[in-house]
PDB file of N, CA and C in Angstrom:
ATOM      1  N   UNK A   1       5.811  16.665   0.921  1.00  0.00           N
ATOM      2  CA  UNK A   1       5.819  15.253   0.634  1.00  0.00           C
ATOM      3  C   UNK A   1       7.229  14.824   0.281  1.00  0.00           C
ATOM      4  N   UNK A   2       7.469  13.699   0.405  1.00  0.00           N
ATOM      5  CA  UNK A   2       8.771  12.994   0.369  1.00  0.00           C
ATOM      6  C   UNK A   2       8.831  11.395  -0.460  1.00  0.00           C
ATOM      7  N   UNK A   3       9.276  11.766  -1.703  1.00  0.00           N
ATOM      8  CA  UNK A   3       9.082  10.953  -2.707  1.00  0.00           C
ATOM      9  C   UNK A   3      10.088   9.441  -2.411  1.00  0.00           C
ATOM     10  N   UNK A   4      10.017   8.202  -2.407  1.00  0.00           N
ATOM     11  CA  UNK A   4      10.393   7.480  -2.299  1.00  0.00           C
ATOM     12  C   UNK A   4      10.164   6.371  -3.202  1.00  0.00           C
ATOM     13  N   UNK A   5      11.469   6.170  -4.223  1.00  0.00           N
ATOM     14  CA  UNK A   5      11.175   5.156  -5.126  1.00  0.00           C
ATOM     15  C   UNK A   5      11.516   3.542  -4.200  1.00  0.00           C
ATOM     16  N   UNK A   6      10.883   2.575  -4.522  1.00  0.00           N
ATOM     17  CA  UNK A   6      11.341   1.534  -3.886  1.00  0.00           C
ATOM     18  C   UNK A   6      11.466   0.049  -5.046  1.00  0.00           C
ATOM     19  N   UNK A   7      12.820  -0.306  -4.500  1.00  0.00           N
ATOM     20  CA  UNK A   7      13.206  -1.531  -5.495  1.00  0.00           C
ATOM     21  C   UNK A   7      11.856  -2.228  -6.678  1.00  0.00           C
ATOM     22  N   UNK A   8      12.691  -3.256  -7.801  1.00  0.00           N
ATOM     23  CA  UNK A   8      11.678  -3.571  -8.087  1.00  0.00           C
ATOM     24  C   UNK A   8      11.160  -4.914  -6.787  1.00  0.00           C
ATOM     25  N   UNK A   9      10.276  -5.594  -6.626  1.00  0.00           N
ATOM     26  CA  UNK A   9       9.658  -6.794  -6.244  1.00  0.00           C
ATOM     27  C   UNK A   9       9.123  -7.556  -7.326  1.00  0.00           C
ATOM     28  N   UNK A  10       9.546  -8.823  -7.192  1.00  0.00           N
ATOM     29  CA  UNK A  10       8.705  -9.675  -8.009  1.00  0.00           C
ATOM     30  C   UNK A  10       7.656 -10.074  -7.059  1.00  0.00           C
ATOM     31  N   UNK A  11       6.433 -10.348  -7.650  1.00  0.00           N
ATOM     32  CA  UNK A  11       4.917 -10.606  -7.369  1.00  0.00           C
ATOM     33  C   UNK A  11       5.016 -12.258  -7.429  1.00  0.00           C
ATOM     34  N   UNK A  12       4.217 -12.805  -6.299  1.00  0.00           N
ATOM     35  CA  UNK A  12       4.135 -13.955  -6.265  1.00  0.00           C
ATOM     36  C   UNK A  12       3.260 -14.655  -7.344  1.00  0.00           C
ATOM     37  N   UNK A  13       3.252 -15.565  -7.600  1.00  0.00           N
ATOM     38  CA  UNK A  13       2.760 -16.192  -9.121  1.00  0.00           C
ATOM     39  C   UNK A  13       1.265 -16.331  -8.561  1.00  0.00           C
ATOM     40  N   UNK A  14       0.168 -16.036  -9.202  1.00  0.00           N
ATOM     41  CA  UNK A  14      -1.256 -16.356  -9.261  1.00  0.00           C
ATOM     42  C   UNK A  14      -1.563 -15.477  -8.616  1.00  0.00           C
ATOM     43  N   UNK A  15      -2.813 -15.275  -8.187  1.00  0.00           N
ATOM     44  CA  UNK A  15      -3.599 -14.115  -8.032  1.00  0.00           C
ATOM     45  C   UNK A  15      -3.092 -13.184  -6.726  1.00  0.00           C
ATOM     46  N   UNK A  16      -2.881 -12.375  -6.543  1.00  0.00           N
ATOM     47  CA  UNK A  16      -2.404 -11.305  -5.901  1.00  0.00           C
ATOM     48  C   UNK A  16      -3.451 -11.350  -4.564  1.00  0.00           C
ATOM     49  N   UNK A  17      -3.326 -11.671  -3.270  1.00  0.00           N
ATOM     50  CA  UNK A  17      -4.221 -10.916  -2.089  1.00  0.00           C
ATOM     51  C   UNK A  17      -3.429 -10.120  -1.254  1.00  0.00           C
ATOM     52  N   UNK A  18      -3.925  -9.239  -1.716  1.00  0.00           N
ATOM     53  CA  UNK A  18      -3.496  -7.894  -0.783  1.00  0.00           C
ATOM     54  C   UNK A  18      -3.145  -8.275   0.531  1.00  0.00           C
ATOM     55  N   UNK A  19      -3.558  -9.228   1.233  1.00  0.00           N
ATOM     56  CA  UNK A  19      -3.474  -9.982   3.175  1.00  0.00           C
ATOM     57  C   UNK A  19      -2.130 -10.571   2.518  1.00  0.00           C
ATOM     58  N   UNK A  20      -1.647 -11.207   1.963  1.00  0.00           N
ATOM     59  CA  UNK A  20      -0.271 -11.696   1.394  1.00  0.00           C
ATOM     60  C   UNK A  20       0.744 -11.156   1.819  1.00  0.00           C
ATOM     61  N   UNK A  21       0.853  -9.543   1.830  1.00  0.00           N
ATOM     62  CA  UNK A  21       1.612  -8.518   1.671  1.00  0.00           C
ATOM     63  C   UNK A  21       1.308  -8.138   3.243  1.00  0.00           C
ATOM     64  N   UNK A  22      -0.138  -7.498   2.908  1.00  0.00           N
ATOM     65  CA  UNK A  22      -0.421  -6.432   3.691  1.00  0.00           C
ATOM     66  C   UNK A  22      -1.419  -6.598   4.752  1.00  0.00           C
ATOM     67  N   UNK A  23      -1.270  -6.253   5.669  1.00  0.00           N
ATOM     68  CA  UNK A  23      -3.041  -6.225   6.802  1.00  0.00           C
ATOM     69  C   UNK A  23      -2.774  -5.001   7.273  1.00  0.00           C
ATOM     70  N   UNK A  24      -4.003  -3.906   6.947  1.00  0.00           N
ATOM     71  CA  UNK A  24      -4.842  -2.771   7.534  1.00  0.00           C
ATOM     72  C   UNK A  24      -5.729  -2.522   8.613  1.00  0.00           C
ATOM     73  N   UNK A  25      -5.719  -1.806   9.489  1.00  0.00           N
ATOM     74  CA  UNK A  25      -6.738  -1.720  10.421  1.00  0.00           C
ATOM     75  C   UNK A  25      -7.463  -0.195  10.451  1.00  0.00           C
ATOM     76  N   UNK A  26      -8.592  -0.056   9.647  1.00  0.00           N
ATOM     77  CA  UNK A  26      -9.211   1.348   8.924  1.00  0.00           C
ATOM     78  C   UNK A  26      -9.136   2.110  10.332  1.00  0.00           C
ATOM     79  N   UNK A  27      -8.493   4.135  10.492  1.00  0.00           N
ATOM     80  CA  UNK A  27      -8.647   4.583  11.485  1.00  0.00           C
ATOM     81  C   UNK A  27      -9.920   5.724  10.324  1.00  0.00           C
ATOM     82  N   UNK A  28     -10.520   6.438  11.229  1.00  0.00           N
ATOM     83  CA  UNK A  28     -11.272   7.609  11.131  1.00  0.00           C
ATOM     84  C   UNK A  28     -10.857   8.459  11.319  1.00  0.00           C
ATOM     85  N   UNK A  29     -11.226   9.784  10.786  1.00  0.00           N
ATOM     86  CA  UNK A  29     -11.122  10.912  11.046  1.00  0.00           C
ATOM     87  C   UNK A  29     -12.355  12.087  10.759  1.00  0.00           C
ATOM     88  N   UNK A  30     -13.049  12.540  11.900  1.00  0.00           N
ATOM     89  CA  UNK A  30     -14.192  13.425  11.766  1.00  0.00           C
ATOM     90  C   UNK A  30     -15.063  12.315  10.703  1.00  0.00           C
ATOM     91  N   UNK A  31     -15.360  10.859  11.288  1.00  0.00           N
ATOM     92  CA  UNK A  31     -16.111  10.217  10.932  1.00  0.00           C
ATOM     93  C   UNK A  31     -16.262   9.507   9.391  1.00  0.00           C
ATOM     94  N   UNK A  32     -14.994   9.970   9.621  1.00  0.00           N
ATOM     95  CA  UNK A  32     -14.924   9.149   7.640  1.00  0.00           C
ATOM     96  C   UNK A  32     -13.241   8.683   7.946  1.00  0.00           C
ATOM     97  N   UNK A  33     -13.682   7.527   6.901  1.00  0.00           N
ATOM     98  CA  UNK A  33     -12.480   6.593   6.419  1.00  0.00           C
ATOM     99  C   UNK A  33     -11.359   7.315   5.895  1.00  0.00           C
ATOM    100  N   UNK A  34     -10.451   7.636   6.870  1.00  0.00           N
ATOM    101  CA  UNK A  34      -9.111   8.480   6.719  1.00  0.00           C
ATOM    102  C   UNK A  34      -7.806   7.556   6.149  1.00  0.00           C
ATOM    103  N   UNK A  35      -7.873   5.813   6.447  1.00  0.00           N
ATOM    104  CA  UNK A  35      -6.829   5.518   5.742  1.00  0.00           C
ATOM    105  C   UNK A  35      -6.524   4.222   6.661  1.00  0.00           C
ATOM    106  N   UNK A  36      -5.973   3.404   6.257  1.00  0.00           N
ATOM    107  CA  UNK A  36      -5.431   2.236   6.947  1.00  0.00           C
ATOM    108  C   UNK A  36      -4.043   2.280   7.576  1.00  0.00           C
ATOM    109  N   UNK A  37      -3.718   1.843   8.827  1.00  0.00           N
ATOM    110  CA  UNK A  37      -2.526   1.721   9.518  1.00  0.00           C
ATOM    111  C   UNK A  37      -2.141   0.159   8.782  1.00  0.00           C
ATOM    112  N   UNK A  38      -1.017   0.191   8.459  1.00  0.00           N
ATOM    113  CA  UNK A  38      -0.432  -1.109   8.256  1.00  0.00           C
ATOM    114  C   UNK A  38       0.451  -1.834   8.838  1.00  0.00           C
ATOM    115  N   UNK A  39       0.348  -2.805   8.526  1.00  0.00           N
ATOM    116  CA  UNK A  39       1.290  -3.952   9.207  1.00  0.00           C
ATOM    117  C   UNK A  39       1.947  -5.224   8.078  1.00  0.00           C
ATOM    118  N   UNK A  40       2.949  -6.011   8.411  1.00  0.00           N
ATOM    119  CA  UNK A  40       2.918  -6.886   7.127  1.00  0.00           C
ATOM    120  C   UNK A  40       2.436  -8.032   7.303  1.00  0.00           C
ATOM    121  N   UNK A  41       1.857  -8.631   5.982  1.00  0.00           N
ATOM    122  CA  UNK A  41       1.132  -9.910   6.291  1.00  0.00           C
ATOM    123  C   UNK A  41       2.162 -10.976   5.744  1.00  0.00           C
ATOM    124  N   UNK A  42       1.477 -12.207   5.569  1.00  0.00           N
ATOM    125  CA  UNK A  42       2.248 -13.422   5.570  1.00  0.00           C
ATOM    126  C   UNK A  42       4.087 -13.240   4.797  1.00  0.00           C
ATOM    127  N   UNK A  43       3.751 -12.301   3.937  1.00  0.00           N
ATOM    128  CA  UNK A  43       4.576 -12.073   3.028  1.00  0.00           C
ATOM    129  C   UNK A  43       5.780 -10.788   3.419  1.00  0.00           C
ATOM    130  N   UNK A  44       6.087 -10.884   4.562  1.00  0.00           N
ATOM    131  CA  UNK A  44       6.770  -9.898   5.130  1.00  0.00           C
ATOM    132  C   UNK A  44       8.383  -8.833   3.802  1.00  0.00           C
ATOM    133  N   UNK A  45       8.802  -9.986   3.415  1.00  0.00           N
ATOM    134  CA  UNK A  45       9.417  -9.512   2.540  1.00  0.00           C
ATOM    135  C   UNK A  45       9.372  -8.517   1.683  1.00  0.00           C
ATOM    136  N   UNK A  46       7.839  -9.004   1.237  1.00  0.00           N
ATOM    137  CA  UNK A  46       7.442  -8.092   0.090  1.00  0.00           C
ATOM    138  C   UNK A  46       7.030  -7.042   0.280  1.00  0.00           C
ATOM    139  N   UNK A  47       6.183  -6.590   1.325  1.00  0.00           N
ATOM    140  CA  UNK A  47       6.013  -5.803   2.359  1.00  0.00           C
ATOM    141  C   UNK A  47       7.323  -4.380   2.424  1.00  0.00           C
ATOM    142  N   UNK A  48       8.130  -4.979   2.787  1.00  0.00           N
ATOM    143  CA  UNK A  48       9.350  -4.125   2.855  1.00  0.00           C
ATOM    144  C   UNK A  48       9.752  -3.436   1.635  1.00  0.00           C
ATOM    145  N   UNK A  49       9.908  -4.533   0.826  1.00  0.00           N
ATOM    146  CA  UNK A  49      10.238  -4.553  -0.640  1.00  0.00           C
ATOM    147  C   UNK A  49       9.511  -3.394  -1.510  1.00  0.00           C
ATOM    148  N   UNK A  50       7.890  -3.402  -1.085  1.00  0.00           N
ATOM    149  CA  UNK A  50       7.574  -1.889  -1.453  1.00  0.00           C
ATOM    150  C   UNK A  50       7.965  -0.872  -0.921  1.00  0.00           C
ATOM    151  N   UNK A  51       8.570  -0.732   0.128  1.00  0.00           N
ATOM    152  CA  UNK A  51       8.850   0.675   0.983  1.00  0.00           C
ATOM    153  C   UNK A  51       8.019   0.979   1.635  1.00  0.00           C
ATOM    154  N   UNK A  52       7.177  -0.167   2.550  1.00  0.00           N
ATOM    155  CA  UNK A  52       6.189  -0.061   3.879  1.00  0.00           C
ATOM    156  C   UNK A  52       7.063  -0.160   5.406  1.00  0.00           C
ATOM    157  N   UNK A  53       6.325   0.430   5.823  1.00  0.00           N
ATOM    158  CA  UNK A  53       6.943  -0.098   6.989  1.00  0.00           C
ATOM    159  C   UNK A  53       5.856   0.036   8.379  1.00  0.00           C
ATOM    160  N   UNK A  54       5.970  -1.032   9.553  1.00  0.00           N
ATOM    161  CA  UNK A  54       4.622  -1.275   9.941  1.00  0.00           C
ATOM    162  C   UNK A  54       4.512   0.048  11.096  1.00  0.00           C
ATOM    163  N   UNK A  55       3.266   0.291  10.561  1.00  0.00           N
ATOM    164  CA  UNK A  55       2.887   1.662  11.314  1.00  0.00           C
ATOM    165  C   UNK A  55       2.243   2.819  10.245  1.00  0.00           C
ATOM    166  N   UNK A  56       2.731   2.594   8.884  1.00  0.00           N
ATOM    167  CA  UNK A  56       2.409   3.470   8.079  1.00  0.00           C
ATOM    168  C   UNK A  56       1.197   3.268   7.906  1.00  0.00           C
ATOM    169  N   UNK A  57       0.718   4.838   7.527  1.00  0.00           N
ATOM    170  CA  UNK A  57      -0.714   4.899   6.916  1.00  0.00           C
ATOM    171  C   UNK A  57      -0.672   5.392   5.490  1.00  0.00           C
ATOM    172  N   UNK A  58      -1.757   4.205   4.961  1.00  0.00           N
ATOM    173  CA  UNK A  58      -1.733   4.105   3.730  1.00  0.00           C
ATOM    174  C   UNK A  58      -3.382   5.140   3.775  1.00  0.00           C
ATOM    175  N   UNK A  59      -3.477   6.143   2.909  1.00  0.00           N
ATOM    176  CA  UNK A  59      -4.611   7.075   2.903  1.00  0.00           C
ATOM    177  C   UNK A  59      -4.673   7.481   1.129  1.00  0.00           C
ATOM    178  N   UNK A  60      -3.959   6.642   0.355  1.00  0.00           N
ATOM    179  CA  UNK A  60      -4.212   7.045  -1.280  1.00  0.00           C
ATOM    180  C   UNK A  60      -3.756   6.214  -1.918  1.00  0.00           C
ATOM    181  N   UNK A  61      -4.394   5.906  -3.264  1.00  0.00           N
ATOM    182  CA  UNK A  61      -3.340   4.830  -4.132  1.00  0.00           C
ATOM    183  C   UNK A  61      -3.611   5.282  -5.451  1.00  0.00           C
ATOM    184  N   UNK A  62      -2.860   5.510  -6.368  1.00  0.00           N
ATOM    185  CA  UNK A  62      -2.725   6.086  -7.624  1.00  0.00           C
ATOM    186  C   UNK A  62      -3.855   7.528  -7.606  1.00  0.00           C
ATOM    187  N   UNK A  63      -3.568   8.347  -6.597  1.00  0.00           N
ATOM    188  CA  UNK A  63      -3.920   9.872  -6.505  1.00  0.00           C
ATOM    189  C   UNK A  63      -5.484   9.816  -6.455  1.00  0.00           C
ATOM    190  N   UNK A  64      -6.252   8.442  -6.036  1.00  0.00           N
ATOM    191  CA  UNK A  64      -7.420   8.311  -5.003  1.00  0.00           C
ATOM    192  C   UNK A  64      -7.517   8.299  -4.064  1.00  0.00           C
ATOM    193  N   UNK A  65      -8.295   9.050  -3.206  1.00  0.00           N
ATOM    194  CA  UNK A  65      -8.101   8.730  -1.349  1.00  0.00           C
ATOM    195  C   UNK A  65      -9.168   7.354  -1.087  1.00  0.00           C
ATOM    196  N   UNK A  66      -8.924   6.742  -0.311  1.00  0.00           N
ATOM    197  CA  UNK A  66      -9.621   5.707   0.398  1.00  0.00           C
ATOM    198  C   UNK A  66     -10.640   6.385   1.067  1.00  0.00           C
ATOM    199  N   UNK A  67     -11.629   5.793   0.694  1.00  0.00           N
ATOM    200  CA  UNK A  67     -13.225   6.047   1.104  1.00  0.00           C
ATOM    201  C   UNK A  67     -13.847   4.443   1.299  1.00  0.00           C
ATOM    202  N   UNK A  68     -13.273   3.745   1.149  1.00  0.00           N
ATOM    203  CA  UNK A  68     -14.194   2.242   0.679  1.00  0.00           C
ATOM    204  C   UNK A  68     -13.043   0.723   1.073  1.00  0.00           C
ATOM    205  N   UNK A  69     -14.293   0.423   1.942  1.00  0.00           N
ATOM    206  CA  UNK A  69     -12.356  -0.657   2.918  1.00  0.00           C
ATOM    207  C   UNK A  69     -12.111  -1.758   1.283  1.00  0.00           C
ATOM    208  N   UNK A  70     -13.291  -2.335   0.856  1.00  0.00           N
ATOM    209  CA  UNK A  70     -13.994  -3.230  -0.596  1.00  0.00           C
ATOM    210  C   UNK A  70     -12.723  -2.652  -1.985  1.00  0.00           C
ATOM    211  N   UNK A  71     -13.195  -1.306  -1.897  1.00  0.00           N
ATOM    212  CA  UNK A  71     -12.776  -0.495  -3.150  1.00  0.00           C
ATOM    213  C   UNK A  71     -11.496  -0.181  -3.111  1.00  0.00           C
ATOM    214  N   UNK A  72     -10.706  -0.173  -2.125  1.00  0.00           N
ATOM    215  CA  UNK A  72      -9.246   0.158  -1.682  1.00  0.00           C
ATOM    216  C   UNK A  72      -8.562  -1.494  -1.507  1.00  0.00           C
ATOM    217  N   UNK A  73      -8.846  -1.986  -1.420  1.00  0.00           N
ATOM    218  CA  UNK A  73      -8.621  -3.468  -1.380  1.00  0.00           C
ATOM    219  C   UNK A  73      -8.285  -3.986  -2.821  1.00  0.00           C
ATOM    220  N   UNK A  74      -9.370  -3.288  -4.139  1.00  0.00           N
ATOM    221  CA  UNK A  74      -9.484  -3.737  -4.806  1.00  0.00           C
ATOM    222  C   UNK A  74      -8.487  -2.865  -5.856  1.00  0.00           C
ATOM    223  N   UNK A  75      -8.567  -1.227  -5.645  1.00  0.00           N
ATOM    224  CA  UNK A  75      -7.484  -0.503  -6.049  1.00  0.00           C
ATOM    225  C   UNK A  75      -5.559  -1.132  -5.666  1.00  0.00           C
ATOM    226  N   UNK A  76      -5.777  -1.586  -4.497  1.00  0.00           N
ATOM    227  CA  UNK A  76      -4.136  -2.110  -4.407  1.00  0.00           C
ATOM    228  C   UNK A  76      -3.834  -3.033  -5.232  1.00  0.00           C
ATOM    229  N   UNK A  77      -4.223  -3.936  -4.923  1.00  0.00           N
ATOM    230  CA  UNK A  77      -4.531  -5.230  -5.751  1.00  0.00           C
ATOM    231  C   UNK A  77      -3.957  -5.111  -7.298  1.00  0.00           C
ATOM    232  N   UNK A  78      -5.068  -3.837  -8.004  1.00  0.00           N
ATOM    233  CA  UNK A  78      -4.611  -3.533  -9.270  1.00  0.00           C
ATOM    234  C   UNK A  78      -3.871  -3.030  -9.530  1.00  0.00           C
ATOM    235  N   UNK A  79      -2.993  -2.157  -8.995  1.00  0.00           N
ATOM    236  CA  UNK A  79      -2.392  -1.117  -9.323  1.00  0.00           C
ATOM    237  C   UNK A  79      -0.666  -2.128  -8.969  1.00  0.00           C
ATOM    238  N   UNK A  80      -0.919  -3.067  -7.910  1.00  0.00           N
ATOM    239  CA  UNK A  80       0.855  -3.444  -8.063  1.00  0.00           C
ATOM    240  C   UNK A  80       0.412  -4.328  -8.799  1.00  0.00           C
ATOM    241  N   UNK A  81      -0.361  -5.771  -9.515  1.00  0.00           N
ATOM    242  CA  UNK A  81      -0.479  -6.487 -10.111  1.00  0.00           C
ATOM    243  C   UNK A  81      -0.121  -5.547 -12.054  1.00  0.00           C
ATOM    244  N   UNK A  82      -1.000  -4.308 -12.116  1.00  0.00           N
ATOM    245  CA  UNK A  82       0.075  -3.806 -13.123  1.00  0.00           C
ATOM    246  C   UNK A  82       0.964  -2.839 -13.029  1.00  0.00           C
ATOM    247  N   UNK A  83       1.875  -2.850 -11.762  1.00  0.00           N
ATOM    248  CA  UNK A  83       3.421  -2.430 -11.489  1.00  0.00           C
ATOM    249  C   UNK A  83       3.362  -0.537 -11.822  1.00  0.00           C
ATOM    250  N   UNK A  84       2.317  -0.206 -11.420  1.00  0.00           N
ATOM    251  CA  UNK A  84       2.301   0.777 -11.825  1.00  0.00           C
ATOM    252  C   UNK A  84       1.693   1.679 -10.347  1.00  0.00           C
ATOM    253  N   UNK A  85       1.805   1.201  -8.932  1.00  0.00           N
ATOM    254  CA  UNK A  85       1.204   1.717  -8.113  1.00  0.00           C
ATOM    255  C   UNK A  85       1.748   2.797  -7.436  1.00  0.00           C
ATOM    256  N   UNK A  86       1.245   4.192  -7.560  1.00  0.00           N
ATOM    257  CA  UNK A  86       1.507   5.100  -6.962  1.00  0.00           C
ATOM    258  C   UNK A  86       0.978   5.945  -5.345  1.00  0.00           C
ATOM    259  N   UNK A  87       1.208   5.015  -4.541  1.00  0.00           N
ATOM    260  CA  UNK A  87       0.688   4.620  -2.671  1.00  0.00           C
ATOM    261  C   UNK A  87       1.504   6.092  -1.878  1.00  0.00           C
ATOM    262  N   UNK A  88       0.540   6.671  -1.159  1.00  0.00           N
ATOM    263  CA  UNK A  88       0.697   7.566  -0.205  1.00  0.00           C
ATOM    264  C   UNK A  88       0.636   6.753   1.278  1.00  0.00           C
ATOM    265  N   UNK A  89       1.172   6.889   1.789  1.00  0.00           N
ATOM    266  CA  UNK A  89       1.667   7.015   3.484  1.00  0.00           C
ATOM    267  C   UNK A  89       1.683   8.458   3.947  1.00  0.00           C
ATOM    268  N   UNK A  90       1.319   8.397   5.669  1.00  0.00           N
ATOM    269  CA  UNK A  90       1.824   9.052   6.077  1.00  0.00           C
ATOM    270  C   UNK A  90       2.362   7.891   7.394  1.00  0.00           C
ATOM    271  N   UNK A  91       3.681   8.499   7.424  1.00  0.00           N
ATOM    272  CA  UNK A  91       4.969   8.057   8.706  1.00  0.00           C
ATOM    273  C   UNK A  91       5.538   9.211   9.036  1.00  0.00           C
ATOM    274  N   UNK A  92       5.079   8.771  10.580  1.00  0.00           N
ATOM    275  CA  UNK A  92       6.153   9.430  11.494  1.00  0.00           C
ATOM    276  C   UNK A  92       5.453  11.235  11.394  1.00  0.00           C
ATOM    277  N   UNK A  93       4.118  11.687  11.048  1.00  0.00           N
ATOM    278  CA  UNK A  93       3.977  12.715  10.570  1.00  0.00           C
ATOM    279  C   UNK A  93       4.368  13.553   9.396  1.00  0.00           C
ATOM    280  N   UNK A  94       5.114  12.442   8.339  1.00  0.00           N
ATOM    281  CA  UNK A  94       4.993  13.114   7.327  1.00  0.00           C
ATOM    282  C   UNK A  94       4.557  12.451   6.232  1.00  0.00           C
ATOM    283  N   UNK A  95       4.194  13.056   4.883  1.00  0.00           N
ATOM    284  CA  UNK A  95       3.831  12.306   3.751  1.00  0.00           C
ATOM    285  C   UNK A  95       4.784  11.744   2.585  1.00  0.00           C
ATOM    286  N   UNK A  96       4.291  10.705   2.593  1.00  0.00           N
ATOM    287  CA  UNK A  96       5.548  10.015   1.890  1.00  0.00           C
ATOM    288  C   UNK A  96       4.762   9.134   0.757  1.00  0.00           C
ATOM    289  N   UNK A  97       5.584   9.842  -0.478  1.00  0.00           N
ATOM    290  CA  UNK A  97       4.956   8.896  -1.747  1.00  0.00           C
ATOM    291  C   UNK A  97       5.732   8.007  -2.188  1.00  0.00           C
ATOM    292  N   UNK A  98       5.179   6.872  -2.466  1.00  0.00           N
ATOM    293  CA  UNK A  98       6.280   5.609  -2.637  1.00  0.00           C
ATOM    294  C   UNK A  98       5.732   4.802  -4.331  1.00  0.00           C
ATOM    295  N   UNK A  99       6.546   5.075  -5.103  1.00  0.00           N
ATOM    296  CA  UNK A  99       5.980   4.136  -6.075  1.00  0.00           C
ATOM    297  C   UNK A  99       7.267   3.461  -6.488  1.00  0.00           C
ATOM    298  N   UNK A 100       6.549   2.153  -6.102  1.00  0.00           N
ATOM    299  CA  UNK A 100       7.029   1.025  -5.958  1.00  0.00           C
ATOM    300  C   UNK A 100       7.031   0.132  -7.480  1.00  0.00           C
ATOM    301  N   UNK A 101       8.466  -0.517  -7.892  1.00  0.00           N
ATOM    302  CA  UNK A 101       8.331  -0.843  -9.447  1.00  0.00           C
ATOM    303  C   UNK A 101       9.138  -2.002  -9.124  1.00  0.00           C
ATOM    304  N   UNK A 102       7.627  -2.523  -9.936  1.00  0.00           N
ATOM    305  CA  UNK A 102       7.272  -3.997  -9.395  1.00  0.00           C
ATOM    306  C   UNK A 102       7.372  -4.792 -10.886  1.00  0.00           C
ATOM    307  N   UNK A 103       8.168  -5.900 -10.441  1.00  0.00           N
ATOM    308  CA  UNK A 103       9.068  -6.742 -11.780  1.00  0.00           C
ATOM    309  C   UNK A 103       7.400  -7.994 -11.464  1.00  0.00           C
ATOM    310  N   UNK A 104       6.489  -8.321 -12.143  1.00  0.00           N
ATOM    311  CA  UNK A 104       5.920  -9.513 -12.428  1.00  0.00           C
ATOM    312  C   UNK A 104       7.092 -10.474 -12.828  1.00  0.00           C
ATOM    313  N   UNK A 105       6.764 -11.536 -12.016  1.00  0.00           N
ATOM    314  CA  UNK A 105       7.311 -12.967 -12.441  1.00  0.00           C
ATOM    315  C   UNK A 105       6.728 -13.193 -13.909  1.00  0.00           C
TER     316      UNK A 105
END
């Protein structure tokens, strides 16, 4: 694995939607929810600003794997809203941990 700290970001003011940032498209593997490919959403900046980049697969967030499109939606959400999110990727074939420290407005 290949640790990657990424700048802080300030968070846009009021409630956080994950589509803001981010849009996922869930792939499988041996029939279970292996992880979302990403892309950036409206908010391209911020996007970057965590240390995404489009193509990555997001398959963990604070040392949970994604099982649940609802429950992973709802884990991102929390985890940069309190600046504390610790997000697995894999790019390019390798694993890359990115925790991203995130300045609230």
């Amino acid at each position: 694995m290949r640790p990657c700290r990424s700048p802080g970001a300030p968070l846009p003011r009021g409630p956080l939607r994950v589509g803001d940032i981010a849009n996922g498209m869930p792939i499988e593997r041996q029939g279970r929810l292996a992880g979302y490919v990403l892309s950036p959403g409206a908010n391209a900046q911020a996007f970057a600003r965590l240390g995404l980049r489009p193509g990555d697969v997001l398959v963990s967030i604070n040392g949970q794997p994604l099982g649940d499109a609802a429950l992973s939606s709802v884990q991102l959400r929390e985890a940069l809203q309190q600046g504390n999110a610790q997000i697995v990727v894999e790019r390019n074939g390798q694993t890359i941990n990115l925790s991203p420290q995130i300045k609230p407005r």
